[in-house]
N, C-alpha and C. Protein backbone atom coordinates (compact mmCIF):
# COMPACT_ATOMS: atom_id res chain seq x y z
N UNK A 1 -12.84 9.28 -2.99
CA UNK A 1 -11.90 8.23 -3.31
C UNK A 1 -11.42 7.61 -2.00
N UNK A 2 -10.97 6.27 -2.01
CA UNK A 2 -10.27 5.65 -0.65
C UNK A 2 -9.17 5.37 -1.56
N UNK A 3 -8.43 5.49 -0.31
CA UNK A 3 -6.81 5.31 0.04
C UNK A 3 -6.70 4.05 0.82
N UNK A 4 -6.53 3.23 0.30
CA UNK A 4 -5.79 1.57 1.02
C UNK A 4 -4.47 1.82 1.31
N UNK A 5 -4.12 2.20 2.26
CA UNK A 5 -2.75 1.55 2.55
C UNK A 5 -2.16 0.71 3.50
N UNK A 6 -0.90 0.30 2.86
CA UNK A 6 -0.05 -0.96 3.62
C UNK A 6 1.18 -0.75 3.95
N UNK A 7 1.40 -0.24 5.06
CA UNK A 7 3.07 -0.47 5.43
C UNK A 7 3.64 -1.54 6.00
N UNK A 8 4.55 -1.64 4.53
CA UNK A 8 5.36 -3.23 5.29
C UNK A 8 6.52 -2.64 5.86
N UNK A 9 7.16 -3.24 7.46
CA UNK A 9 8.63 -2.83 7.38
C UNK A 9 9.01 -4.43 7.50
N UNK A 10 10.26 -4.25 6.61
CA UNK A 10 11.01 -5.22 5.85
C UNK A 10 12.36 -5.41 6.52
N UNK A 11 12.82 -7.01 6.72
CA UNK A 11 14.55 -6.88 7.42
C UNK A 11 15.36 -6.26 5.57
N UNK A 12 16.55 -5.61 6.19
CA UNK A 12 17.13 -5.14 5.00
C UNK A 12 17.81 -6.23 4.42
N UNK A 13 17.39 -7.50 4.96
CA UNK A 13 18.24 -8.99 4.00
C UNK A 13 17.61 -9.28 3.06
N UNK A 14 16.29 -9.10 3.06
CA UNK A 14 15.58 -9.76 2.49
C UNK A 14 14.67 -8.57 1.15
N UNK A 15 15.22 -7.27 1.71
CA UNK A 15 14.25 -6.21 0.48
C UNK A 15 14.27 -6.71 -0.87
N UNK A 16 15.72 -6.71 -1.27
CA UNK A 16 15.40 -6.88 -2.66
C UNK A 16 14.22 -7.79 -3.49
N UNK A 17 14.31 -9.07 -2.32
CA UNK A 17 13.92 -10.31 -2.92
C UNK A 17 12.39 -10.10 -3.02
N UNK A 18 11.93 -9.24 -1.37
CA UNK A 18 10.87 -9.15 -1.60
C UNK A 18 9.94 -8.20 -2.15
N UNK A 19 10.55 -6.90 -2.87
CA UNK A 19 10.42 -5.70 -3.32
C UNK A 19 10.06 -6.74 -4.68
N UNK A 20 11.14 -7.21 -5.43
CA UNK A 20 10.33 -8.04 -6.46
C UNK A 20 9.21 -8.64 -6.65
N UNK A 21 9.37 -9.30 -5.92
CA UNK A 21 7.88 -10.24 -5.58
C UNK A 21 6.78 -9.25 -5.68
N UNK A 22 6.62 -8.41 -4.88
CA UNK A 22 5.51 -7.41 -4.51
C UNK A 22 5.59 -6.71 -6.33
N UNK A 23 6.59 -6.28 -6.50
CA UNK A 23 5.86 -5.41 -7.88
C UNK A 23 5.36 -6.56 -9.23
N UNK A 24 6.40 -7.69 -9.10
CA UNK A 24 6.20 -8.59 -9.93
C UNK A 24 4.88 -9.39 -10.35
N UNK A 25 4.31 -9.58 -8.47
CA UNK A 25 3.48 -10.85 -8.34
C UNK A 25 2.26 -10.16 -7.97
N UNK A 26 2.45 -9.65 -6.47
CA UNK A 26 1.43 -9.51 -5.40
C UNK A 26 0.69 -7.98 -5.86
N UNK A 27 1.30 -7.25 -6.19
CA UNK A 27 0.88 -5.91 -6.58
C UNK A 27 0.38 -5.77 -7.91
N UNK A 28 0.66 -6.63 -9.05
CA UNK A 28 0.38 -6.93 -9.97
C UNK A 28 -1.07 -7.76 -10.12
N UNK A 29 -1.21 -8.72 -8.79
CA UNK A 29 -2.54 -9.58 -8.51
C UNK A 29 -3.35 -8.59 -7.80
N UNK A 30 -3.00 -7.28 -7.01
CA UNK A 30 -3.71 -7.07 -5.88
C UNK A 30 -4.66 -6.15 -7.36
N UNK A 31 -3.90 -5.16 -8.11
CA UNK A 31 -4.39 -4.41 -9.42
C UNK A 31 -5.35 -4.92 -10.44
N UNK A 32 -5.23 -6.37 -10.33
CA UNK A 32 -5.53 -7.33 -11.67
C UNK A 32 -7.38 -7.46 -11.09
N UNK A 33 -7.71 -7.19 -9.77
CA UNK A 33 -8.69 -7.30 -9.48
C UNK A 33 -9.32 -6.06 -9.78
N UNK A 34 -9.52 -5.39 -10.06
CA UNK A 34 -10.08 -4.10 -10.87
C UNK A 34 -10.89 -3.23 -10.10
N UNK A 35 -10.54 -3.44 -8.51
CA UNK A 35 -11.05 -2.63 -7.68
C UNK A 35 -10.31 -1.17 -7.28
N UNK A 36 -8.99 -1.01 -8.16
CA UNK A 36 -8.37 -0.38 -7.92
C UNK A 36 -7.80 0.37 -9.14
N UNK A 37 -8.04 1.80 -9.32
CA UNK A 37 -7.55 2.87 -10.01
C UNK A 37 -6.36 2.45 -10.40
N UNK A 38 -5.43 3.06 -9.48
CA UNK A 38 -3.95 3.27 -9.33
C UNK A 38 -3.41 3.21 -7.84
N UNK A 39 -1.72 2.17 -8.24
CA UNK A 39 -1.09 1.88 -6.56
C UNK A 39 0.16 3.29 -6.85
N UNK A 40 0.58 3.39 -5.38
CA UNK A 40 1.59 4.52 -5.42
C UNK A 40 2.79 3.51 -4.87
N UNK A 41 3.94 2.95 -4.87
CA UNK A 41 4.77 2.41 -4.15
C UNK A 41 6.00 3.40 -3.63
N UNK A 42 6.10 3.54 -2.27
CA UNK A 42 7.08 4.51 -1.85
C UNK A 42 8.27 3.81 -0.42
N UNK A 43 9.30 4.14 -0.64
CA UNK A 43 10.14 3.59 -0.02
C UNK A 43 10.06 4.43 0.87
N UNK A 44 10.29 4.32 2.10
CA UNK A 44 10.47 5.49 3.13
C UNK A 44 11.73 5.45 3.58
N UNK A 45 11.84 6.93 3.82
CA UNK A 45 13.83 7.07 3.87
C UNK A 45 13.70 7.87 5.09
N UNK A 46 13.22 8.56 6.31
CA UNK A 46 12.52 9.21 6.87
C UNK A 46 11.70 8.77 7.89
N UNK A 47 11.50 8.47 9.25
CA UNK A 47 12.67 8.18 9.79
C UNK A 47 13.64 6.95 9.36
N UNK A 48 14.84 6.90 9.27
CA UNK A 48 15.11 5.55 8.96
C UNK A 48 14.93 4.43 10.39
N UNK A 49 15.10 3.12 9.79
CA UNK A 49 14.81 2.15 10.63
C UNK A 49 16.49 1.39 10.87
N UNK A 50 16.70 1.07 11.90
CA UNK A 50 18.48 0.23 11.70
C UNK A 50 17.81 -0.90 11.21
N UNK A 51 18.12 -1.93 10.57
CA UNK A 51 17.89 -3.26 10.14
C UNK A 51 16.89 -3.66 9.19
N UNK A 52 15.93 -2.53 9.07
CA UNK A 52 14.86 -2.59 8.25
C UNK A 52 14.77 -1.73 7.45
N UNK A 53 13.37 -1.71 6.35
CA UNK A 53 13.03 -0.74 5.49
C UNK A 53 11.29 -1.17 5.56
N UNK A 54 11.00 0.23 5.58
CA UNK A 54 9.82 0.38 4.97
C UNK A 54 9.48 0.75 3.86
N UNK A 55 7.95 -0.13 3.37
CA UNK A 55 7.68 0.46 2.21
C UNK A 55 6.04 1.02 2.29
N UNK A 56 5.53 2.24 1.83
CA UNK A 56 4.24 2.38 2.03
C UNK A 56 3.59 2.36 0.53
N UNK A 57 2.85 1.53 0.44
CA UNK A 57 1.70 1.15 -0.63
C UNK A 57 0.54 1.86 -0.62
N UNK A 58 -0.01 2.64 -1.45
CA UNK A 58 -1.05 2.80 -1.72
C UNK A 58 -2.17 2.68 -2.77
N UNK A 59 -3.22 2.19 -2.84
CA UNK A 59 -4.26 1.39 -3.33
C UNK A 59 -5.34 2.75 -3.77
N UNK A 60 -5.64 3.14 -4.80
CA UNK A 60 -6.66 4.27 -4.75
C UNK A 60 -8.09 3.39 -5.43
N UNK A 61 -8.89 3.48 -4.84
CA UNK A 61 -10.17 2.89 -5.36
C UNK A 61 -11.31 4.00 -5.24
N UNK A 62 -11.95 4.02 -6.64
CA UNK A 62 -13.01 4.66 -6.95
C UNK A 62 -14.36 5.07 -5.59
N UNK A 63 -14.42 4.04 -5.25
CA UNK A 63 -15.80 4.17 -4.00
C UNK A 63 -15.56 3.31 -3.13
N UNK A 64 -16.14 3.90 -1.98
CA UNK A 64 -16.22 2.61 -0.55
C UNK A 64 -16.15 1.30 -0.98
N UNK A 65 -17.23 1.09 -1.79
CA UNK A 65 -17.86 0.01 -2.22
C UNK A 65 -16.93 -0.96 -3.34
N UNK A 66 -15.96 -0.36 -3.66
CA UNK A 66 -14.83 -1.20 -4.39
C UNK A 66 -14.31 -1.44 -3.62
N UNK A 67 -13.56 -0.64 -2.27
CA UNK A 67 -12.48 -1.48 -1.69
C UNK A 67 -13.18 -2.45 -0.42
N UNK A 68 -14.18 -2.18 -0.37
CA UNK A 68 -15.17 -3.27 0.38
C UNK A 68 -15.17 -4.48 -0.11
N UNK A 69 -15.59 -4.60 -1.83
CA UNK A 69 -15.61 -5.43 -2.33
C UNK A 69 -13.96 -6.63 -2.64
N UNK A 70 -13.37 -5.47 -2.57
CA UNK A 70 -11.31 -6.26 -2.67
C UNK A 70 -11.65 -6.77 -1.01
N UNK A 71 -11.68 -6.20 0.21
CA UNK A 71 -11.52 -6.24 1.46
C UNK A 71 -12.36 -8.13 1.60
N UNK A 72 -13.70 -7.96 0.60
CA UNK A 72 -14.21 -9.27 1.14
C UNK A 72 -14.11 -10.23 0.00
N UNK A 73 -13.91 -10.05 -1.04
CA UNK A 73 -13.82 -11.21 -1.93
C UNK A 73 -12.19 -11.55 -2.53
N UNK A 74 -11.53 -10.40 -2.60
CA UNK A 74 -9.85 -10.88 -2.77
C UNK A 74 -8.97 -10.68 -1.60
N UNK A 75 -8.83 -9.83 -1.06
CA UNK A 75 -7.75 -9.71 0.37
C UNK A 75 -7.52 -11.06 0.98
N UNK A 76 -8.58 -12.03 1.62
CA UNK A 76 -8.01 -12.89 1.97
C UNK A 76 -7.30 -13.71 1.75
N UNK A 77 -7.12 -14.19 0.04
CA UNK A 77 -6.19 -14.86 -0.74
C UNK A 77 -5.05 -14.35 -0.79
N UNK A 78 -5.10 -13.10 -1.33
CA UNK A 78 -4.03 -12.38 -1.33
C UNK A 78 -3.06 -12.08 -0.21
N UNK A 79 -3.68 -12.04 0.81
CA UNK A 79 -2.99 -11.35 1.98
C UNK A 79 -2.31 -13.02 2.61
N UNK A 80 -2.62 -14.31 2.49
CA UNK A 80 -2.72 -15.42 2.56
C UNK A 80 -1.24 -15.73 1.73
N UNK A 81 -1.54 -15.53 0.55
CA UNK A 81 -0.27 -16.02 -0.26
C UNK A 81 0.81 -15.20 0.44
N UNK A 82 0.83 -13.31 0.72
CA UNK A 82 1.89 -13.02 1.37
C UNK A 82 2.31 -13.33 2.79
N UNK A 83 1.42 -14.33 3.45
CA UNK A 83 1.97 -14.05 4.35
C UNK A 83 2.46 -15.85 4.50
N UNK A 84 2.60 -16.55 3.85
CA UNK A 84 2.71 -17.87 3.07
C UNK A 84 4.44 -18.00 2.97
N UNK A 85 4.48 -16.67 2.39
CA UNK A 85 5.89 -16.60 1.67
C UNK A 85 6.67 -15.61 2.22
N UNK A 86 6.00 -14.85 3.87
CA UNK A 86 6.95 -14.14 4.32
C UNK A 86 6.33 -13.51 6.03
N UNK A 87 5.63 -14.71 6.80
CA UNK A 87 4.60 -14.48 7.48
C UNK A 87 5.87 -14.78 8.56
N UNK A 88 5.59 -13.61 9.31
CA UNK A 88 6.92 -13.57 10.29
C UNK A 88 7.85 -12.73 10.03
N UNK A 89 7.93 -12.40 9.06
CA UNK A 89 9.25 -11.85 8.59
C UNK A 89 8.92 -9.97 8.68
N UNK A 90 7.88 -10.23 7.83
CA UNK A 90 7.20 -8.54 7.81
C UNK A 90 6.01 -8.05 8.21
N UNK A 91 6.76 -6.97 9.24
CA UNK A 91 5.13 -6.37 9.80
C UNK A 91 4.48 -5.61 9.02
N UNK A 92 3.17 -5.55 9.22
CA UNK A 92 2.36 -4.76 7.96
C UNK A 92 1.17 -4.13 8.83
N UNK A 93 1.08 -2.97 8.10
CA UNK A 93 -0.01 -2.83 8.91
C UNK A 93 -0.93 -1.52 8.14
N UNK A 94 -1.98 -1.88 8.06
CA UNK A 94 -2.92 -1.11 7.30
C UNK A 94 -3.66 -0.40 7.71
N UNK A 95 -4.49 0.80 6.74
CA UNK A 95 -5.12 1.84 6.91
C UNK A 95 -5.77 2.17 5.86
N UNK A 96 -7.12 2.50 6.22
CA UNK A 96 -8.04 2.83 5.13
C UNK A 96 -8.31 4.58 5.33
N UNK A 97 -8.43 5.36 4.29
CA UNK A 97 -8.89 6.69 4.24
C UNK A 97 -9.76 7.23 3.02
N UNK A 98 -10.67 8.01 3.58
CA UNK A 98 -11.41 8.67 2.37
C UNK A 98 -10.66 10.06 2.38
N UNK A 99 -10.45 10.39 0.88
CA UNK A 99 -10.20 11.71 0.38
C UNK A 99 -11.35 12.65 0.99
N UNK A 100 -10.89 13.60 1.44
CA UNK A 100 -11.43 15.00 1.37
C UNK A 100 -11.36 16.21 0.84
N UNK A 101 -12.50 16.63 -0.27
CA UNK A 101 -12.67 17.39 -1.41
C UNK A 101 -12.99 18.94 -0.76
N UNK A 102 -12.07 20.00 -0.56
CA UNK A 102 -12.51 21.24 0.23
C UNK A 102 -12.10 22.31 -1.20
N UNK A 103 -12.85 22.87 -1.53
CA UNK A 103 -12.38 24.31 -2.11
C UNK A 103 -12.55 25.13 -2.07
N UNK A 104 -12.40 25.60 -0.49
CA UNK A 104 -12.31 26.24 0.18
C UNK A 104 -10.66 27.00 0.20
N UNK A 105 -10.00 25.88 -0.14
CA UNK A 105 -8.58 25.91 0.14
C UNK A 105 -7.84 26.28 -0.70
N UNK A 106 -7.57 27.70 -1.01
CA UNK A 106 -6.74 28.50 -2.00
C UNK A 106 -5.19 28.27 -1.91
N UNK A 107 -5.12 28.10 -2.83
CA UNK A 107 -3.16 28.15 -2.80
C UNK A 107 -2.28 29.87 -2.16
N UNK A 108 -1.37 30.05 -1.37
CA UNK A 108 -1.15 31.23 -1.85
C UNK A 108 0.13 31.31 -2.77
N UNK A 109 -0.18 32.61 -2.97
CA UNK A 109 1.43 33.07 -4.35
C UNK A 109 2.69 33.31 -3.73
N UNK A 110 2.54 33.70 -2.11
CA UNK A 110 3.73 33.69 -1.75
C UNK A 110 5.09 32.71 -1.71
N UNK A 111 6.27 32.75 -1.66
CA UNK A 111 7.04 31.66 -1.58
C UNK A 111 7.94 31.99 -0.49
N UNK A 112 8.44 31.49 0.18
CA UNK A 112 9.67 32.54 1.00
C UNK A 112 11.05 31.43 0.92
């Protein structure tokens, strides 16, 4: 599986307005393209930022080859409209990862 992710950090004037947008519009369009399973949306509280907020997005897509396919035939629109309506305002910055499947890796029973 790949992991798309996007961390935006956000001025804290503007979260609400744009926390909407993103679940309403952009996250809703980025999904609608069907390259993608399931998004995770997480606020980060940890370290905090003075003036800002981050948010980290994640994108789970089935194979390379789906988020290749979002990367070259939708991202540019998409990433276009956000940055249209907030280009300057929020840094973003992305990362791609493949899952790694080990079972090798036992849980233990201890707890302390």
């Amino acid at each position: 599986m790949i992991i798309y992710q996007v961390l935006c950090t956000v001025p804290s004037a503007i979260e609400d307005e744009w926390r909407l947008w993103m679940m309403r519009e952009h996250i809703r369009d980025v999904m609608n393209t069907e390259m993608f399973d399931h998004v995770v949306v997480a606020r980060i509280i940890k370290p905090e930022q003075e003036n800002t907020v981050q948010y980290c997005i994640q994108y789970f897509a089935p194979t390379r080859a789906h988020y290749e396919q979002y990367r070259r035939d939708f991202a540019p629109v998409l990433q276009a409209a956000h940055n249209a309506k907030y280009g300057g305002m929020i840094a973003v910055e992305r990362t791609v990862m493949e899952t790694i499947e080990d079972t090798d890796v036992e849980p233990t029973t201890e707890r302390r």
